[in-house]
C-alpha atoms as a PDB file:
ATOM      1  CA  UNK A   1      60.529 -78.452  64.510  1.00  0.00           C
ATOM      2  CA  UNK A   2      59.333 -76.787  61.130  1.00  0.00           C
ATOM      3  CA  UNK A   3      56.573 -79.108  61.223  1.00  0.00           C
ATOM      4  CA  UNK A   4      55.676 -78.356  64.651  1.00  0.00           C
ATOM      5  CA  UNK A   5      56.173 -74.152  63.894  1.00  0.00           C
ATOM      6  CA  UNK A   6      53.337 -75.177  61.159  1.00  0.00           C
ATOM      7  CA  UNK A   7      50.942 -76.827  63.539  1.00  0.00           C
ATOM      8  CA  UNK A   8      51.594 -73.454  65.501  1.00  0.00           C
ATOM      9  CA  UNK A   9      51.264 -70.575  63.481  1.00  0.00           C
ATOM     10  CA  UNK A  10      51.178 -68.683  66.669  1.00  0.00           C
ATOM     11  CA  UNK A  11      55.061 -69.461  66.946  1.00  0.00           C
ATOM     12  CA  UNK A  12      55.922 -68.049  64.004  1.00  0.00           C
ATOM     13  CA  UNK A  13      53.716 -65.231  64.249  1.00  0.00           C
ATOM     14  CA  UNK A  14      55.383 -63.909  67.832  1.00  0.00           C
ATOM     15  CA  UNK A  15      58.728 -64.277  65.823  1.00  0.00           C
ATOM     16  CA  UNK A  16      57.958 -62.203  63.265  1.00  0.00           C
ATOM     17  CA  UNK A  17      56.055 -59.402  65.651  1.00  0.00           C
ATOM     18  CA  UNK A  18      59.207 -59.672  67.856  1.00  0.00           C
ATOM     19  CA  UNK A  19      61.590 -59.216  64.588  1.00  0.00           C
ATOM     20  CA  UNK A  20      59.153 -56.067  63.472  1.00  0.00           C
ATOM     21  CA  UNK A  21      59.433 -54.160  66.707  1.00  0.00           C
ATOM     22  CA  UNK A  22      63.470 -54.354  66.773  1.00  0.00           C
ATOM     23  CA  UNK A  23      63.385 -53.671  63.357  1.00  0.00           C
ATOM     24  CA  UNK A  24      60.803 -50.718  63.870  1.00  0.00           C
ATOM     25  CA  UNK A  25      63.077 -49.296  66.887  1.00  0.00           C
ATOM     26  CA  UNK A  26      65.999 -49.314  64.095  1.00  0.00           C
ATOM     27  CA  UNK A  27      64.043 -47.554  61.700  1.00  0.00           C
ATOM     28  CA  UNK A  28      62.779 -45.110  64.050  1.00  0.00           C
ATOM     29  CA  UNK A  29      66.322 -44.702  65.003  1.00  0.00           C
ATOM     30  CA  UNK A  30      67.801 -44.170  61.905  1.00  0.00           C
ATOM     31  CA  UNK A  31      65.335 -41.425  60.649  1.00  0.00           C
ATOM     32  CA  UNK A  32      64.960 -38.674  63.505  1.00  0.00           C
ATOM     33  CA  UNK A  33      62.951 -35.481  62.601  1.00  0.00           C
ATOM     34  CA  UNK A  34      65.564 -32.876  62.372  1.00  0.00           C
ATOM     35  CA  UNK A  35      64.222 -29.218  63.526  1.00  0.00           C
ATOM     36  CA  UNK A  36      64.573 -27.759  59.974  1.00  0.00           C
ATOM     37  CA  UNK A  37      63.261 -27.393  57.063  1.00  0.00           C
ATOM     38  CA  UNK A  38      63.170 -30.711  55.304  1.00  0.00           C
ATOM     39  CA  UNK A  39      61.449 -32.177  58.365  1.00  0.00           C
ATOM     40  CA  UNK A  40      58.220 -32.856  55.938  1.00  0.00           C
ATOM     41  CA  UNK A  41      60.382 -34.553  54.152  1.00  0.00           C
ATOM     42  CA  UNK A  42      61.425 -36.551  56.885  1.00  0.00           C
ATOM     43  CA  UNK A  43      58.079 -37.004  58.166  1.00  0.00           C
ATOM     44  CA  UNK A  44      56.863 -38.100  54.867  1.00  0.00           C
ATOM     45  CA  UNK A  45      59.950 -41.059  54.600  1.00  0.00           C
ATOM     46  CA  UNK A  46      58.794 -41.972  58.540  1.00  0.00           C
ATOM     47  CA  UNK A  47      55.133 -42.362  57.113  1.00  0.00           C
ATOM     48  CA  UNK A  48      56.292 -44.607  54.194  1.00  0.00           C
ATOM     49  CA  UNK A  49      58.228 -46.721  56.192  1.00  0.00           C
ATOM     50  CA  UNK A  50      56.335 -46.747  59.699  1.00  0.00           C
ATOM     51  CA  UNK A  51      53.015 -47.405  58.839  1.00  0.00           C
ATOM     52  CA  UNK A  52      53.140 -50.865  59.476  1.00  0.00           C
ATOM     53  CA  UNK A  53      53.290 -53.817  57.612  1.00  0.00           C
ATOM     54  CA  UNK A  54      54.481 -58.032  57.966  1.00  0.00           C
ATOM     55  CA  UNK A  55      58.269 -56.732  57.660  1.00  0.00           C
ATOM     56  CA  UNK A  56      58.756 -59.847  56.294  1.00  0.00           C
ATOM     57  CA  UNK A  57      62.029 -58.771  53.914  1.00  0.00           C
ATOM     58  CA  UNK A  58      63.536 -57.910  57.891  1.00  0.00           C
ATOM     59  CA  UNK A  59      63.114 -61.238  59.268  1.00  0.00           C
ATOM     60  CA  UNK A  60      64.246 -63.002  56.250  1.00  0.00           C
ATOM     61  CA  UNK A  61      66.957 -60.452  56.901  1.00  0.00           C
ATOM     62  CA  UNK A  62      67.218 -61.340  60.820  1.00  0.00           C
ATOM     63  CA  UNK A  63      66.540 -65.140  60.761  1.00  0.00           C
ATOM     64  CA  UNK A  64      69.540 -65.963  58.075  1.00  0.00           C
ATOM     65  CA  UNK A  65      71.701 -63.555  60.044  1.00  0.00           C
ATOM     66  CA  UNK A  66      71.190 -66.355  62.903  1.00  0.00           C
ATOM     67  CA  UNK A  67      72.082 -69.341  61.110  1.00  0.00           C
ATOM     68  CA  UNK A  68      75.691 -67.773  61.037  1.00  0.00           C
ATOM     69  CA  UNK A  69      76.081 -66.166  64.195  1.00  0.00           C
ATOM     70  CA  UNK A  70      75.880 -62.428  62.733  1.00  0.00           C
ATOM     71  CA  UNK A  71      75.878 -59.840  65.800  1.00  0.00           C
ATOM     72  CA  UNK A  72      71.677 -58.870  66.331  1.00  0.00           C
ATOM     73  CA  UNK A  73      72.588 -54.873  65.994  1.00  0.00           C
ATOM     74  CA  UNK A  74      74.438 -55.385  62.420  1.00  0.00           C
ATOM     75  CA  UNK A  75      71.545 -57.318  61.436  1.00  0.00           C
ATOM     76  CA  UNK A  76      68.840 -55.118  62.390  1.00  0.00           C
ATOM     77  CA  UNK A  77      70.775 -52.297  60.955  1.00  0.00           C
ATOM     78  CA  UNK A  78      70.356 -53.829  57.257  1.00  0.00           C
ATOM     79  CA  UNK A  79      67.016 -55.363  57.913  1.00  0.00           C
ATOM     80  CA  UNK A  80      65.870 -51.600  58.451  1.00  0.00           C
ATOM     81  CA  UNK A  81      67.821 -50.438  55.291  1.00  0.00           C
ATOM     82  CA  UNK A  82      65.293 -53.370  53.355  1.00  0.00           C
ATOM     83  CA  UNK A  83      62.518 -51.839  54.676  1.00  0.00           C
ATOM     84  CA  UNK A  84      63.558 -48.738  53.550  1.00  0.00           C
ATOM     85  CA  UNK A  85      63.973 -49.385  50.135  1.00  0.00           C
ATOM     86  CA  UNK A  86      60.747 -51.758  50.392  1.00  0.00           C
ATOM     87  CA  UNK A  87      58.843 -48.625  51.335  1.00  0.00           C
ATOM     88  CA  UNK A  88      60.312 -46.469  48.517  1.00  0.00           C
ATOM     89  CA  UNK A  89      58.758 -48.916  46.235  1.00  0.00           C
ATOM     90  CA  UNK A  90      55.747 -49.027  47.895  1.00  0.00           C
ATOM     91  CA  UNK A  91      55.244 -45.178  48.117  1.00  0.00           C
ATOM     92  CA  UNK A  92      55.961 -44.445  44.517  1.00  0.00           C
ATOM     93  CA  UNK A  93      53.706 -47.608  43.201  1.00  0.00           C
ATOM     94  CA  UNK A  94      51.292 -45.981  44.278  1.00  0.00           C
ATOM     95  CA  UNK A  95      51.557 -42.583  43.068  1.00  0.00           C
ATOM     96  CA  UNK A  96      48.563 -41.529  40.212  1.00  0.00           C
ATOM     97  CA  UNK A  97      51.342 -42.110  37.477  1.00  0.00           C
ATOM     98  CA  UNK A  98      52.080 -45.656  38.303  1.00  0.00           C
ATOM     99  CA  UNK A  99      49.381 -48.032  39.782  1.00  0.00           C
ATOM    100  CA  UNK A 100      47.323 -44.842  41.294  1.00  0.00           C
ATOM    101  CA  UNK A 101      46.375 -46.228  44.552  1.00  0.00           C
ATOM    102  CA  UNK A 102      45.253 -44.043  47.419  1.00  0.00           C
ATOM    103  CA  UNK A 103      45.268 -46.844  50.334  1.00  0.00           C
ATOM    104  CA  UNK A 104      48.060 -48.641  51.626  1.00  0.00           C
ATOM    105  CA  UNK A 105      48.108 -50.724  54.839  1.00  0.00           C
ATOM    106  CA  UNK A 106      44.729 -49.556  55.222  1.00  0.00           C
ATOM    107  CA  UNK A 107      46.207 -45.596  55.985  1.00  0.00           C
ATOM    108  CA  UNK A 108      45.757 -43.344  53.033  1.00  0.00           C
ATOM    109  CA  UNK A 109      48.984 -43.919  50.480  1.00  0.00           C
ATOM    110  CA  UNK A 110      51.541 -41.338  51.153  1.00  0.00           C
ATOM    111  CA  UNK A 111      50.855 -38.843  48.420  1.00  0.00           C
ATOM    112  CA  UNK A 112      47.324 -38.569  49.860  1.00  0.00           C
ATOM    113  CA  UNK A 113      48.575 -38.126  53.157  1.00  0.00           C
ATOM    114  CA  UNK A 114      50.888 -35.304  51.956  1.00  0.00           C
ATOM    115  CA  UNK A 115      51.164 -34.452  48.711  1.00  0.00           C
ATOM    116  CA  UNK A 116      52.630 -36.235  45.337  1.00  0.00           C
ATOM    117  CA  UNK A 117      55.763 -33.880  44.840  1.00  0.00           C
ATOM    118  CA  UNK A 118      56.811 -34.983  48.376  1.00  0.00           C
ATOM    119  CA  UNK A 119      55.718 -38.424  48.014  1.00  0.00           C
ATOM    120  CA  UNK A 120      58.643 -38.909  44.769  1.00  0.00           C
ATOM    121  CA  UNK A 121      60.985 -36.920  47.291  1.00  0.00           C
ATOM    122  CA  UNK A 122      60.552 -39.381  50.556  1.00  0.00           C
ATOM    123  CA  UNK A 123      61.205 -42.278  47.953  1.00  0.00           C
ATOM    124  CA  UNK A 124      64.056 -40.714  46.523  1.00  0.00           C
ATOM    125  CA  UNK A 125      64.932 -40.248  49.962  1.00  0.00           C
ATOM    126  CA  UNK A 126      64.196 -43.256  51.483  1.00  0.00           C
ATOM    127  CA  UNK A 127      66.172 -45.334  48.825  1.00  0.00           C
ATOM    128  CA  UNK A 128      69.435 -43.016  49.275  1.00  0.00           C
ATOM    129  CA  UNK A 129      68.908 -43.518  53.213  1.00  0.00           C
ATOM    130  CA  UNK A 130      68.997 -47.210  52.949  1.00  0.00           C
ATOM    131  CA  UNK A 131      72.639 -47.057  51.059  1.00  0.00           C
ATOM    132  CA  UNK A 132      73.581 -44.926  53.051  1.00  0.00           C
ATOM    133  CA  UNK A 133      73.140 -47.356  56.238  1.00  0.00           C
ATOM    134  CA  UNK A 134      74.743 -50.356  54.259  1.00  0.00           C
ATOM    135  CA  UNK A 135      78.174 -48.492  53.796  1.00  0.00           C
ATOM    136  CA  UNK A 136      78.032 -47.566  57.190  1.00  0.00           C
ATOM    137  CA  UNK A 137      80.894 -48.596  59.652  1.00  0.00           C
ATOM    138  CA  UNK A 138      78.176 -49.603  61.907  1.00  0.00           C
ATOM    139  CA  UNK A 139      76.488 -51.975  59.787  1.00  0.00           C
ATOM    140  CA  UNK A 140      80.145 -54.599  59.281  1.00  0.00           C
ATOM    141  CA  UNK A 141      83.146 -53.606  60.652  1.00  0.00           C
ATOM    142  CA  UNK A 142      84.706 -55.432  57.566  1.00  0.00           C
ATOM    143  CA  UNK A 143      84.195 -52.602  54.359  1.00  0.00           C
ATOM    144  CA  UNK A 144      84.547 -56.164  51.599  1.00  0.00           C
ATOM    145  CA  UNK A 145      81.400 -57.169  53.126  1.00  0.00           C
ATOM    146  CA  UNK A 146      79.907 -53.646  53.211  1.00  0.00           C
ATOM    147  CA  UNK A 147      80.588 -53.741  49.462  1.00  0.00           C
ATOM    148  CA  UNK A 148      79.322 -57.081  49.308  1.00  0.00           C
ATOM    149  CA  UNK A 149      76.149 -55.935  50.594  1.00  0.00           C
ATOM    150  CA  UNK A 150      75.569 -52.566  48.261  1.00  0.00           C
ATOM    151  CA  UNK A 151      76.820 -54.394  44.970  1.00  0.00           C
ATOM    152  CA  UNK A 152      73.687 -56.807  45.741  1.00  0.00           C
ATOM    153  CA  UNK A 153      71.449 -54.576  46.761  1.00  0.00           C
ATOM    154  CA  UNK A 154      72.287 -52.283  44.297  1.00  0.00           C
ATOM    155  CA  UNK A 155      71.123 -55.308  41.747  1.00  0.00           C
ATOM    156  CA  UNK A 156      68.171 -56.400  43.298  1.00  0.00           C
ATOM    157  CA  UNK A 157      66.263 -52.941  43.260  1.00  0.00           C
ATOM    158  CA  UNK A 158      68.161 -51.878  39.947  1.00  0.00           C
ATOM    159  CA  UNK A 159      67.195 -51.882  36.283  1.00  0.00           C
ATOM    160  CA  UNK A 160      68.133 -55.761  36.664  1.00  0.00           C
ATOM    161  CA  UNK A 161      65.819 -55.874  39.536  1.00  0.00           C
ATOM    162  CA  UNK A 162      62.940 -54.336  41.400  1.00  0.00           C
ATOM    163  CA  UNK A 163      62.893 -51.075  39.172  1.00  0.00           C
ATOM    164  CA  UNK A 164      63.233 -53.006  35.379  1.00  0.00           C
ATOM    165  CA  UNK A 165      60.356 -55.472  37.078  1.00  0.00           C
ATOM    166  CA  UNK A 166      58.135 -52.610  37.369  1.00  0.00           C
ATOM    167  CA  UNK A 167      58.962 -51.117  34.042  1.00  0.00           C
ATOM    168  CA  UNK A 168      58.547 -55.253  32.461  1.00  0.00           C
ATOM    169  CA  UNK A 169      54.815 -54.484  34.540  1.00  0.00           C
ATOM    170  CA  UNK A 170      54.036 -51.015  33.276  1.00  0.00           C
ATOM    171  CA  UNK A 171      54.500 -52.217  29.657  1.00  0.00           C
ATOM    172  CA  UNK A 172      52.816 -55.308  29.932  1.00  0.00           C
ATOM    173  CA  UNK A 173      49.459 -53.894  30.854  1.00  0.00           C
ATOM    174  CA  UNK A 174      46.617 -54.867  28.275  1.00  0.00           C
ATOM    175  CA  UNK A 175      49.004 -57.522  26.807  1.00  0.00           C
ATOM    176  CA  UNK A 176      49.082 -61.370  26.675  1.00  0.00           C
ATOM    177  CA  UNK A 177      52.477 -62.486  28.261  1.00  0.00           C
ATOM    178  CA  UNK A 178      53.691 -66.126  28.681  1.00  0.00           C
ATOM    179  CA  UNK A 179      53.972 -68.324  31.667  1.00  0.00           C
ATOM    180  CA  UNK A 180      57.973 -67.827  31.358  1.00  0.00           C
ATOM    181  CA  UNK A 181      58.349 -63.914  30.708  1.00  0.00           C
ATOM    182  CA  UNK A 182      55.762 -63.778  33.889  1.00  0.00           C
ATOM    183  CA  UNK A 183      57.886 -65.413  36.057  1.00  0.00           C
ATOM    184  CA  UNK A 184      60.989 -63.560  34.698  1.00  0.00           C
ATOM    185  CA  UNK A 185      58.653 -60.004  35.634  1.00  0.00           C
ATOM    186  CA  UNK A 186      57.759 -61.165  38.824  1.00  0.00           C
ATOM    187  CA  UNK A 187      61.204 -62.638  39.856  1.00  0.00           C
ATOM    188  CA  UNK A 188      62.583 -59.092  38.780  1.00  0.00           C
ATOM    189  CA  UNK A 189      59.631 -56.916  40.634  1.00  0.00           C
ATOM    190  CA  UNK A 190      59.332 -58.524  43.602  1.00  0.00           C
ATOM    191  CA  UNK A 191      61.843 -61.754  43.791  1.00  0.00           C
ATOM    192  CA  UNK A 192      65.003 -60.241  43.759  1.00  0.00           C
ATOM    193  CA  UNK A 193      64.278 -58.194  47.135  1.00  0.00           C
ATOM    194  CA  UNK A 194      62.705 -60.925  49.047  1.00  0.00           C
ATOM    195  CA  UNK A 195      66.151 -63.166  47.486  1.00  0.00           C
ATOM    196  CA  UNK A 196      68.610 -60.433  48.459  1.00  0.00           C
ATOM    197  CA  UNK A 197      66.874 -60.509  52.078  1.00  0.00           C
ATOM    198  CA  UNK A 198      67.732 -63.760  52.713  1.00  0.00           C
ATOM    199  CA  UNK A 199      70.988 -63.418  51.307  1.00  0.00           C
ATOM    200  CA  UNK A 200      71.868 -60.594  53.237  1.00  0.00           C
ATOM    201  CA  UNK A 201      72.543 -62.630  56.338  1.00  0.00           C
ATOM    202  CA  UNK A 202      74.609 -64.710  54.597  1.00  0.00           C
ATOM    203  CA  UNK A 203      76.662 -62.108  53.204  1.00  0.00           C
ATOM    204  CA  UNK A 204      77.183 -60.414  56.774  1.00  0.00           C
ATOM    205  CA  UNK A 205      78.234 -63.805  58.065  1.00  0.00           C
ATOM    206  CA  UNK A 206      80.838 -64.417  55.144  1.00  0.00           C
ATOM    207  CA  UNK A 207      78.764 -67.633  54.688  1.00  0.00           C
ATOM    208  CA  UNK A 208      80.838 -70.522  52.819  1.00  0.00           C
ATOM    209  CA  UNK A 209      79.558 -70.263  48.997  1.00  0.00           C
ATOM    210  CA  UNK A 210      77.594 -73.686  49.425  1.00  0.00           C
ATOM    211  CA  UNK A 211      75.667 -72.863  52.298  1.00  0.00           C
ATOM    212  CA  UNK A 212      74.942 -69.261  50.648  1.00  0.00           C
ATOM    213  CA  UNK A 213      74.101 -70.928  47.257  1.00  0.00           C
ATOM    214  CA  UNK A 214      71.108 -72.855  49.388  1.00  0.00           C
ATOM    215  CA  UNK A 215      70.151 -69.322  50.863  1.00  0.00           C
ATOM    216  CA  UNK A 216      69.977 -67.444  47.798  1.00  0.00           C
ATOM    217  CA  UNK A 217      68.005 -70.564  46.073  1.00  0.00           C
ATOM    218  CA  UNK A 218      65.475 -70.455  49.366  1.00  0.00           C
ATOM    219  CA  UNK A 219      64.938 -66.462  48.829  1.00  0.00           C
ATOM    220  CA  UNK A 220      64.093 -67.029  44.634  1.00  0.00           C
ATOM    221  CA  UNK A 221      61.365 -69.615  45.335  1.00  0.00           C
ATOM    222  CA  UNK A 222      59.993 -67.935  48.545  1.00  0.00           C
ATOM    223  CA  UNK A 223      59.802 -64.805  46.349  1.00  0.00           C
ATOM    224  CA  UNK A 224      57.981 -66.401  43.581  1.00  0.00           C
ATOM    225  CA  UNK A 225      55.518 -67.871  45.782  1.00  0.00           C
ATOM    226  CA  UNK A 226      55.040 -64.741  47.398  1.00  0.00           C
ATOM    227  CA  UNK A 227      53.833 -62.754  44.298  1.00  0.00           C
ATOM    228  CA  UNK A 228      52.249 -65.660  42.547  1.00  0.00           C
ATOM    229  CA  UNK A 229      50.342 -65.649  46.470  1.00  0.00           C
ATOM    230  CA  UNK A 230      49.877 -62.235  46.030  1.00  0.00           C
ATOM    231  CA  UNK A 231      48.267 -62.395  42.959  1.00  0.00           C
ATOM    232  CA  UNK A 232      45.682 -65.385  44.572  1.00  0.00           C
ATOM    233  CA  UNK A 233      44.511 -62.298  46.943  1.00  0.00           C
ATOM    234  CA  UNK A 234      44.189 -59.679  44.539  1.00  0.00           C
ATOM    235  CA  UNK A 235      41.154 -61.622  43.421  1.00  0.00           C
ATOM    236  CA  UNK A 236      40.063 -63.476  46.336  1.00  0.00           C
ATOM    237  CA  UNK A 237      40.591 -60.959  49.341  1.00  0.00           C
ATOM    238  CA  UNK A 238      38.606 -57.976  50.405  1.00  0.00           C
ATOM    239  CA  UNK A 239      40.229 -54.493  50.208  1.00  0.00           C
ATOM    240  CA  UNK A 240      40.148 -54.721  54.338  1.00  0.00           C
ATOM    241  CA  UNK A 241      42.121 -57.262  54.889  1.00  0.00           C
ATOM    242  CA  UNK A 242      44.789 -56.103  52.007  1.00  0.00           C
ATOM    243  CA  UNK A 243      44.826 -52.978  53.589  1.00  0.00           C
ATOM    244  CA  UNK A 244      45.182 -51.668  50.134  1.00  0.00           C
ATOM    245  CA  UNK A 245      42.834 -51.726  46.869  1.00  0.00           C
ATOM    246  CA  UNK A 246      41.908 -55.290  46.061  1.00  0.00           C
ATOM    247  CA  UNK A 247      41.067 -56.067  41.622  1.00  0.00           C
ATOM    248  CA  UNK A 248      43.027 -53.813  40.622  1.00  0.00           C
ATOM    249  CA  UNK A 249      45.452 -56.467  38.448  1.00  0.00           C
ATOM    250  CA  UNK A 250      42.445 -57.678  36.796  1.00  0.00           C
ATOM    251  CA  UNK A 251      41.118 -54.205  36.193  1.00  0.00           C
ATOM    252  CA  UNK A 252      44.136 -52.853  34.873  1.00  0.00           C
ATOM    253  CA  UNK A 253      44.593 -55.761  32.597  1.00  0.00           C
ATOM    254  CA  UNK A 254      47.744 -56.684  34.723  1.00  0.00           C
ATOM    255  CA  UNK A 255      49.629 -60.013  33.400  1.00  0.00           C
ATOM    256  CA  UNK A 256      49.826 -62.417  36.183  1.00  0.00           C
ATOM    257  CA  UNK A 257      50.188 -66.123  36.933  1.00  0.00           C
ATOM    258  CA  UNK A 258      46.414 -66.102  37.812  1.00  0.00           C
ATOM    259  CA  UNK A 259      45.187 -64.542  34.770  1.00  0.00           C
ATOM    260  CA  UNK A 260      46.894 -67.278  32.549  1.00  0.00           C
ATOM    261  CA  UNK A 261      46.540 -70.081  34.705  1.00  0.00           C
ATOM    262  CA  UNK A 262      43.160 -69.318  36.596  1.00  0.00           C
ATOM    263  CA  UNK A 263      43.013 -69.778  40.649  1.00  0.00           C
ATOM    264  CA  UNK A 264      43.189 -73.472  41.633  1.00  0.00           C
ATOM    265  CA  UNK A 265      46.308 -73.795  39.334  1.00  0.00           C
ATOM    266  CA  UNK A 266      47.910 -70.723  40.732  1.00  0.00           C
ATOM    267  CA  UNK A 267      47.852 -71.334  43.999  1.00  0.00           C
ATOM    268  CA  UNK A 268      48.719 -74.840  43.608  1.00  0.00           C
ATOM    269  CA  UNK A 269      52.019 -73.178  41.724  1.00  0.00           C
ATOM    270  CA  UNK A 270      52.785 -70.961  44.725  1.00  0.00           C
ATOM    271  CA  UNK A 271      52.495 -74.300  47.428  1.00  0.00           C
ATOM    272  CA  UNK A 272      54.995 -76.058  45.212  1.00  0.00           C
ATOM    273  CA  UNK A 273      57.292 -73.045  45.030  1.00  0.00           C
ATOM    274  CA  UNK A 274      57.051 -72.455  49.114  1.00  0.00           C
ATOM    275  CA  UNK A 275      58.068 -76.346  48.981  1.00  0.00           C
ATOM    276  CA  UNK A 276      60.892 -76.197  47.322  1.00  0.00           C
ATOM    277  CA  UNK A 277      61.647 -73.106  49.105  1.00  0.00           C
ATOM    278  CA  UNK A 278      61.912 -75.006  52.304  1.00  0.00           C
ATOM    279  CA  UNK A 279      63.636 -77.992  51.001  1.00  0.00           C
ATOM    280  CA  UNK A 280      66.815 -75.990  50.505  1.00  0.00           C
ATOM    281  CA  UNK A 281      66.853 -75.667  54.055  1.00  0.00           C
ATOM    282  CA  UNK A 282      67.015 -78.828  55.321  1.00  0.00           C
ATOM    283  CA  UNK A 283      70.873 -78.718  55.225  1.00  0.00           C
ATOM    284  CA  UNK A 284      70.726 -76.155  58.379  1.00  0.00           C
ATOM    285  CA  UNK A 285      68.451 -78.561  60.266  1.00  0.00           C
ATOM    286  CA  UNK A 286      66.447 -77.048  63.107  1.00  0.00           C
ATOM    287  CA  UNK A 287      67.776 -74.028  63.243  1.00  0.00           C
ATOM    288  CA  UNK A 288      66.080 -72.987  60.260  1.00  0.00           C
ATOM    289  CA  UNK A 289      62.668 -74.187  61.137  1.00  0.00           C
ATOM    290  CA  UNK A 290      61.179 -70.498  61.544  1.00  0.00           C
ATOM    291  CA  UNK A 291      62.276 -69.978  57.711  1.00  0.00           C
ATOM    292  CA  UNK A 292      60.819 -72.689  56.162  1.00  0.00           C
ATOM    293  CA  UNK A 293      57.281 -72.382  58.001  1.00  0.00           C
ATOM    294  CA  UNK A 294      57.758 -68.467  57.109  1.00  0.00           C
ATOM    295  CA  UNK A 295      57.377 -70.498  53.215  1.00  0.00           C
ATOM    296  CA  UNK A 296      54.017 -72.386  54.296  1.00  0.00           C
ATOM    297  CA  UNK A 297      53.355 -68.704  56.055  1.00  0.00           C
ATOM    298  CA  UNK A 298      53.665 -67.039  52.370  1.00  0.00           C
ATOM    299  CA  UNK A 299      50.758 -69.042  50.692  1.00  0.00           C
ATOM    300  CA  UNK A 300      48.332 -69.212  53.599  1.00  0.00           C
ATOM    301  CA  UNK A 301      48.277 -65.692  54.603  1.00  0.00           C
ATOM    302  CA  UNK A 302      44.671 -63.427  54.485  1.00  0.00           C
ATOM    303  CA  UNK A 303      47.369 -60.526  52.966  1.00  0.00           C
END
């Protein structure tokens, strides 16, 4: 089935545009304009988060949910709280003290679109938002697994996570950083999201530690291959099909797996990570074919 879901990219696609337009309904839900006065505000979080995107943290999110029977609404519900802290990142990356980028998803960054004191505000906002949803009643019934959920969320887009990645990144600009304290930056930056997406659906489904062990092991080496990936198209895609500024690692003398390893051996890296990525899967049989061609999806994708 996997192999077939390869053959047919198509497949996987129309999963992952079905996922994004649940997902997108969620979001939408979650974040009505309110007739008063921080309605820019909320505008400005709707911008970050709406504007489009793979919303591939959601169906990592929404396709280990399946494998243990976790109700489609509860799902969703975190799935959109991903995305929300996903697009916090997003929108203050790119604001003219950190990587100073004025496109994202091909739409003018969200500091452009508004302005940079509201920009910091809708992440602030956006990242208290998606909390907010994960304590929720609505989210689990059960308040362990609520706890569950914000104690490793709370780690993946911490200091020991997204947020000390991005520091690692700032600091390392203009310097000459091994093959090993790479991977540790990148599995901090980026990793630990894409990881805790996948093992969000095993924590909603009180999945037995073994079968959550091979979840959390899938979502580190699909996030590895997805930045080292990413890193592949910052020098070999155009700025139109990133939908955001394309160089700009090399440019800002950015430490990445490309930059000590050069292209061919890169990429190469990234295939071997989305294989072992999949292997951890095969326990679960077919019913986790759409994950493990989502890891051939990560290194083959135009952005």
């Amino acid at each position: 089935m996997a192999l077939d879901l390869i053959r047919k990219p198509d497949l996987l696609a129309e999963a992952m545009t079905e996922t994004a337009s649940l997902v997108e309904a969620q979001l939408d839900a979650l974040l009505p304009v309110p007739e008063a006065a921080e309605a820019r505000l909320i505008e400005a979080m709707r911008y970050g988060v709406l504007n489009g995107g793979k919303r591939m943290r959601a169906f990592l999110v929404m396709e280990t949910a399946k494998l243990f029977s976790v109700n489609i609404t509860c799902a969703a519900r975190v799935a959109a709280a991903v995305e929300m802290l996903h697009a916090y990142s997003l929108v203050h990356d790119d604001l003219p003290a950190m990587d100073d980028d004025d496109l994202r998803r091909g739409q003018p960054s969200c500091h452009k679109k508004f302005d940079e004191a509201t920009a910091i505000l809708a992440g602030d906002a956006l990242q208290t938002r998606a909390f907010e949803v994960l304590a929720e009643e609505d989210t689990h019934t059960d308040p362990e697994t609520r706890c569950d959920l914000v104690t490793a969320f709370a780690l993946a887009s911490g200091a020991r996570g997204m947020v000390g990645g991005q520091m690692i990144d700032m600091l390392a600009e203009g310097k000459q950083l091994s093959g090993p304290e790479i991977t540790r930056l990148q599995a901090l930056k980026t990793g630990r999201l894409i990881q805790f997406s996948a093992e969000a659906g095993a924590i909603l489904g009180r999945a037995p530690q073994a079968q959550r062990h091979f979840i959390i092991a899938y979502g580190r080496d699909l996030g590895g291959a997805f930045q080292i990936y990413d890193d592949v198209l910052d020098q070999t895609a155009s700025a139109q099909e990133m939908g955001k500024t394309a160089g700009k690692d090399a440019a800002q003398g950015k430490a990445t797996m490309v930059s000590i390893l050069g292209l061919e051996r890169a990429r190469a890296q990234a295939e071997r990570l989305a294989e072992q990525a999949a292997s951890h899967l095969e326990s679960f049989g077919p019913r986790a074919a759409l994950l493990q061609a989502l890891a051939h999806f990560t290194v083959t994708r135009k952005s």
